[in-house]
Structure formats: C-alpha cells, structure tokens
Protein backbone atom coordinates (compact mmCIF):
# COMPACT_ATOMS: atom_id res chain seq x y z
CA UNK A 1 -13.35 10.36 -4.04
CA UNK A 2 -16.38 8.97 -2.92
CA UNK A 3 -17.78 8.37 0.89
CA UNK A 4 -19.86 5.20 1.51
CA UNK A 5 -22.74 6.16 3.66
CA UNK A 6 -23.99 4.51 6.38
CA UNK A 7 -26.75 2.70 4.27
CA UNK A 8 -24.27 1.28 2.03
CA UNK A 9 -21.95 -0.06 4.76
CA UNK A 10 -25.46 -1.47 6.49
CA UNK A 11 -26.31 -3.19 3.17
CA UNK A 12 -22.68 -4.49 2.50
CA UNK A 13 -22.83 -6.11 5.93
CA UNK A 14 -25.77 -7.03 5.00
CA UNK A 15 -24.34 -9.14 1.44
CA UNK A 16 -26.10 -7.31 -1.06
CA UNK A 17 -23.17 -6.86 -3.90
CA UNK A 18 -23.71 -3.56 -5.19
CA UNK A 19 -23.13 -2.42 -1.96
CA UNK A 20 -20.17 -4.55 -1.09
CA UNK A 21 -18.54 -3.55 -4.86
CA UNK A 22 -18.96 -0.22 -3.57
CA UNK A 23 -16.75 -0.36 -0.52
CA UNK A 24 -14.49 -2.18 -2.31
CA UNK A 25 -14.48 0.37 -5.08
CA UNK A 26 -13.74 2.63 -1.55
CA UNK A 27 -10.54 0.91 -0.36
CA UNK A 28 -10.20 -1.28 -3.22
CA UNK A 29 -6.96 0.96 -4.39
CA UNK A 30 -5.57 1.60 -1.22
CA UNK A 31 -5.54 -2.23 -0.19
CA UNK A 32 -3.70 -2.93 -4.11
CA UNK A 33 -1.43 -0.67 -3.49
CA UNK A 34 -0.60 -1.96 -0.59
CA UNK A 35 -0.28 -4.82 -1.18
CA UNK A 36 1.89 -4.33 -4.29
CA UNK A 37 4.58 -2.80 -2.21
CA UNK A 38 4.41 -5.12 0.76
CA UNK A 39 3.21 -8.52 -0.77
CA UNK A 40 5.52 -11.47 -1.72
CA UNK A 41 6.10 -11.39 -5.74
CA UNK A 42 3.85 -13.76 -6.95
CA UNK A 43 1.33 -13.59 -4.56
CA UNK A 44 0.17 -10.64 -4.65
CA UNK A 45 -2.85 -10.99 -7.03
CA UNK A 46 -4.03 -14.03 -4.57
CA UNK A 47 -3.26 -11.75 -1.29
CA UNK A 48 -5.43 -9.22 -2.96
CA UNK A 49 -8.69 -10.79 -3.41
CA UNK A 50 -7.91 -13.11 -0.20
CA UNK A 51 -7.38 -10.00 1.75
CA UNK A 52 -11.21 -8.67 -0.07
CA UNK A 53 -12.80 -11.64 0.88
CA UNK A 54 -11.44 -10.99 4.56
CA UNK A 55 -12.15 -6.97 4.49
CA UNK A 56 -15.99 -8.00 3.56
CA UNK A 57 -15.73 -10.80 6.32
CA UNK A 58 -15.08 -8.52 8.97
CA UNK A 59 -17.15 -5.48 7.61
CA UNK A 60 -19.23 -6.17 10.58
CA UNK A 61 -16.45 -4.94 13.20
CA UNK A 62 -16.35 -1.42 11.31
CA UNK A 63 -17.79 1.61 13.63
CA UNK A 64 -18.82 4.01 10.73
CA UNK A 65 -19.27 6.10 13.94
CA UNK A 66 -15.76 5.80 15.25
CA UNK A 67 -12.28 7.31 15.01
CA UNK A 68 -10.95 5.27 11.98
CA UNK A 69 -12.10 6.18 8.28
CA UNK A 70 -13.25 3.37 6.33
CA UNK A 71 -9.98 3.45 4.20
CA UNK A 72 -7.50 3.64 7.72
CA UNK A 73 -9.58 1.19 9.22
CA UNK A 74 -8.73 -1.40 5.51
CA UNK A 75 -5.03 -0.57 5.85
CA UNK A 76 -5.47 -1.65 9.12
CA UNK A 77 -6.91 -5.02 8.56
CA UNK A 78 -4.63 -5.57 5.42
CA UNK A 79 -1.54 -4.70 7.00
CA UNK A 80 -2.16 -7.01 9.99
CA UNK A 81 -3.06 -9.87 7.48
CA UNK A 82 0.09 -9.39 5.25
CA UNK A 83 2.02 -9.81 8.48
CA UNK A 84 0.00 -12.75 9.47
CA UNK A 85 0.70 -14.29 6.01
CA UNK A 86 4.56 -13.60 6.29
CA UNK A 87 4.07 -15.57 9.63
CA UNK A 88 2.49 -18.47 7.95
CA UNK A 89 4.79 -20.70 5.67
CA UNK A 90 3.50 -21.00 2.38
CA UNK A 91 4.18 -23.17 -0.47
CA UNK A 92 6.42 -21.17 -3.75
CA UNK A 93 4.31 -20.05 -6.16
CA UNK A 94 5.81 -19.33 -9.84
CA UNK A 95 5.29 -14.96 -10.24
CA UNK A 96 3.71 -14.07 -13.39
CA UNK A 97 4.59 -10.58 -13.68
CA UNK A 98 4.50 -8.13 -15.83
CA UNK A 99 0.51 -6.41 -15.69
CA UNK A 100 -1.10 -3.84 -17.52
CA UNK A 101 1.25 0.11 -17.30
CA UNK A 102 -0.67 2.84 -18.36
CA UNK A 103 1.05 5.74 -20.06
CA UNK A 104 0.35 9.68 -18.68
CA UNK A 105 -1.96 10.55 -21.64
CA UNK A 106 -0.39 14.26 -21.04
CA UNK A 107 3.10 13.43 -20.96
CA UNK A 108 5.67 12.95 -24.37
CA UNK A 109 7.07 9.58 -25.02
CA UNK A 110 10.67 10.82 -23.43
CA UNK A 111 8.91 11.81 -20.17
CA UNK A 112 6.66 8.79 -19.69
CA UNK A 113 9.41 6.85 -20.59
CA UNK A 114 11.48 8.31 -18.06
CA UNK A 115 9.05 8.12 -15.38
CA UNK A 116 8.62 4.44 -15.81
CA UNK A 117 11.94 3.52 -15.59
CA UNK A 118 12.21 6.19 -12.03
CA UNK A 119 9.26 4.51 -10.81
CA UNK A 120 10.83 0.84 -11.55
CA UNK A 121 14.01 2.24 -9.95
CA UNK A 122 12.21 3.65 -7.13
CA UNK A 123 10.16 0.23 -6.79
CA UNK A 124 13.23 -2.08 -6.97
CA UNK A 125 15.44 -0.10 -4.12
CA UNK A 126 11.69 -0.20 -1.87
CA UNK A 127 12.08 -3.75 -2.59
CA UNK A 128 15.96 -4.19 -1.30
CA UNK A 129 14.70 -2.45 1.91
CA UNK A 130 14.13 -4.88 4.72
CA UNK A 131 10.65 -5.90 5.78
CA UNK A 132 10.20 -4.10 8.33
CA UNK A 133 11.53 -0.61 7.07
CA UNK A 134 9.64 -1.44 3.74
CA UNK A 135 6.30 -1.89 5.61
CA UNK A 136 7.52 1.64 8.07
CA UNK A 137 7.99 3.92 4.65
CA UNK A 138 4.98 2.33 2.45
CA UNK A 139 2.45 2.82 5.37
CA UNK A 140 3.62 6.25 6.66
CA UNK A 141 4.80 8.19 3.54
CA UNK A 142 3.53 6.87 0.75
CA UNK A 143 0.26 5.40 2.10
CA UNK A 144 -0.09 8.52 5.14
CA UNK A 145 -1.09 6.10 7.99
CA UNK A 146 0.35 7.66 11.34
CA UNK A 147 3.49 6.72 13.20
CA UNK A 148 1.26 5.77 15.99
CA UNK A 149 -1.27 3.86 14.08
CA UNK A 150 1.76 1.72 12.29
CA UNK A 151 3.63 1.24 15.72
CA UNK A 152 0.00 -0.59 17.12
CA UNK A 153 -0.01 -3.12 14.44
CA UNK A 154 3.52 -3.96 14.15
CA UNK A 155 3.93 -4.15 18.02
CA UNK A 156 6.70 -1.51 18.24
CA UNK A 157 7.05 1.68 19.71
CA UNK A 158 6.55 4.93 17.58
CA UNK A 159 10.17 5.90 18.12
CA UNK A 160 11.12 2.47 16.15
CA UNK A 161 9.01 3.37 13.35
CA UNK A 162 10.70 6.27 13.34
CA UNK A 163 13.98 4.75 12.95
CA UNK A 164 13.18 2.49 10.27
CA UNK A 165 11.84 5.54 8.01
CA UNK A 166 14.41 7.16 8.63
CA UNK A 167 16.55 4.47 7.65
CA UNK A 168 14.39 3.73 4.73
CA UNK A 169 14.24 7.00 3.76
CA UNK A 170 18.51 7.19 3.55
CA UNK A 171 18.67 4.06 1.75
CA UNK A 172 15.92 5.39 -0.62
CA UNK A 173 18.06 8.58 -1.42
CA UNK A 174 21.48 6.50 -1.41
CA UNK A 175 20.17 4.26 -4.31
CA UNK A 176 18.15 7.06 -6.16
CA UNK A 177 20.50 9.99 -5.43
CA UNK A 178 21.27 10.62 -9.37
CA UNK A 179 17.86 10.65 -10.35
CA UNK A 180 16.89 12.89 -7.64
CA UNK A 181 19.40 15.29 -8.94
CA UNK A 182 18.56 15.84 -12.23
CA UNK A 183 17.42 19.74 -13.14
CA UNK A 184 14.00 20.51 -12.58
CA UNK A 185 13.55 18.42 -9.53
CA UNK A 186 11.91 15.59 -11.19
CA UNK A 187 12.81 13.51 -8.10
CA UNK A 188 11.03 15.56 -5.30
CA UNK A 189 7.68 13.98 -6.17
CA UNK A 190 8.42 10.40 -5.67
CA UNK A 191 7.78 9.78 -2.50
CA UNK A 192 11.37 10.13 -0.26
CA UNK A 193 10.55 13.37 0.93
C-alpha cells in the first residue's frame, strides 16, 4: 500500500489532480467499502463520489503531522457524513444493483462459487442488523477503527459499542452458524471472529 507524502497532500490541498487522484487512490477503497456496508441501497454510488468531493473539500483540516493516519482520519469524515445523510430526509431513489464480481483467479469454479454465495449470505444478515450495530461491527472488525474512535463519532460511550458488536457479532453467527461449520473452517475468515 502506498503512503502519500507530505508534498502530495500539500499539492492536493492545493487542487492539482494528480495529486488529489492520488489520495483518493489512498482511501478511495476504504471509503467504498464503507460505504457499501453502511450506505442506503441505491445510493451508494452517489454517497460515494459525494462523500470524495467532501474528503477533498476538507483535505485542508488533515494534520499529516497528527495522531490520525490519512485512511482513519477518511473513515472518520465518511462515517460522520453517512450519519449526517441518514439524518437528512431524502427523496427514494430506484437501486440499480447488481455491479461488476470478480472471480479469485486461483480458486475452482466450486470454491468461488461458494464463496460468493457466503459472502452474499454474510452481506444480507450485516444488512438485517440494525443501524447502529451494523455501523459498530463494519467500523471495528471489518474496517479495524477503535472502540474509542467509533464511540466519538457516534456520540456513545465505548462500553455501548461494545454491546452492539457483541450483539452484532451473535446475530452474525446465529444466521451464518451452518456455514461456519462446515469442515475446514471455511467460515473463520469472514469477518465474525
């Protein structure tokens, strides 16, 4: 993974768009990810590039020679403007789903057809979670953002993040618990541990 110096960052505040395609290349992942598993269906291709726009807005307010990491520091500001958005009423938008799935080159037809359909099993139970222990498991243990850094943003105290993984994490098992059975522990690498 690659580190954007201090020269980069300078020009990116500065508007120069190699530079800014470069942070985005950065965090650009991260933010999609992110926004993939705590976006509204259907909006998640606009939240993405709104939430870019807004990351290269406020650029300016990163301290390369702070605490946070570039990437931590983009969580931050995407997670605090998915919850603004959720705050915000917005008009229905039809979902066009169904993007592009790349197959594991190194896997056989059975196994990368077996991992899509865990993956879309694992995706739809994150999805039954509620909001809040959605945002608690995607942030902490799948995205590795600390208790303490998730309890600032959402306004709650780290022992209530704590709960809702927790919860999150029982409901997760409950509603994958056959396919985290099966013999050679294909389900320990999916994220619930």
């Amino acid at each position: 993974m690659t580190v954007v110096d201090s020269s980069t960052l300078s020009r990116a505040v500065a508007g120069a768009p190699d530079a800014q395609a470069e942070v985005l290349r950065e965090v650009g992942p991260h933010v999609a990810s992110l926004v993939r598993r705590l976006g509204e269906p259907g909006q998640r291709d606009d939240d993405t590039h709104e939430i870019f726009a807004h990351l290269l807005h406020v650029l300016p307010r990163f301290k390369p020679d702070g605490a946070a990491k570039l990437t931590t520091w983009a969580f931050t500001v995407a997670h605090r403007f998915l919850l603004m958005r959720k705050r915000k009423p917005r008009a229905p938008l039809v979902a066009l789903e169904g993007g592009l799935s790349v197959p594991d080159p190194k896997a056989g037809p059975d196994e990368s057809a077996h991992g899509r359909q865990l993956a879309g099993r694992f995706e739809a139970a994150l999805a039954r979670l509620s909001a809040e222990q959605r945002r608690a498991f995607v942030l902490t243990q799948l995205h590795h953002q600390s208790l303490e850094a998730v309890a600032e943003v959402e306004g709650v105290a780290v022992g209530t993040i704590k709960s809702r993984v927790h919860r999150a994490r029982a409901e997760l098992v409950l509603a994958l618990g056959d396919a985290l059975d099966r013999p050679g522990g294909e389900g320990g690498s999916h994220g619930i541990g």
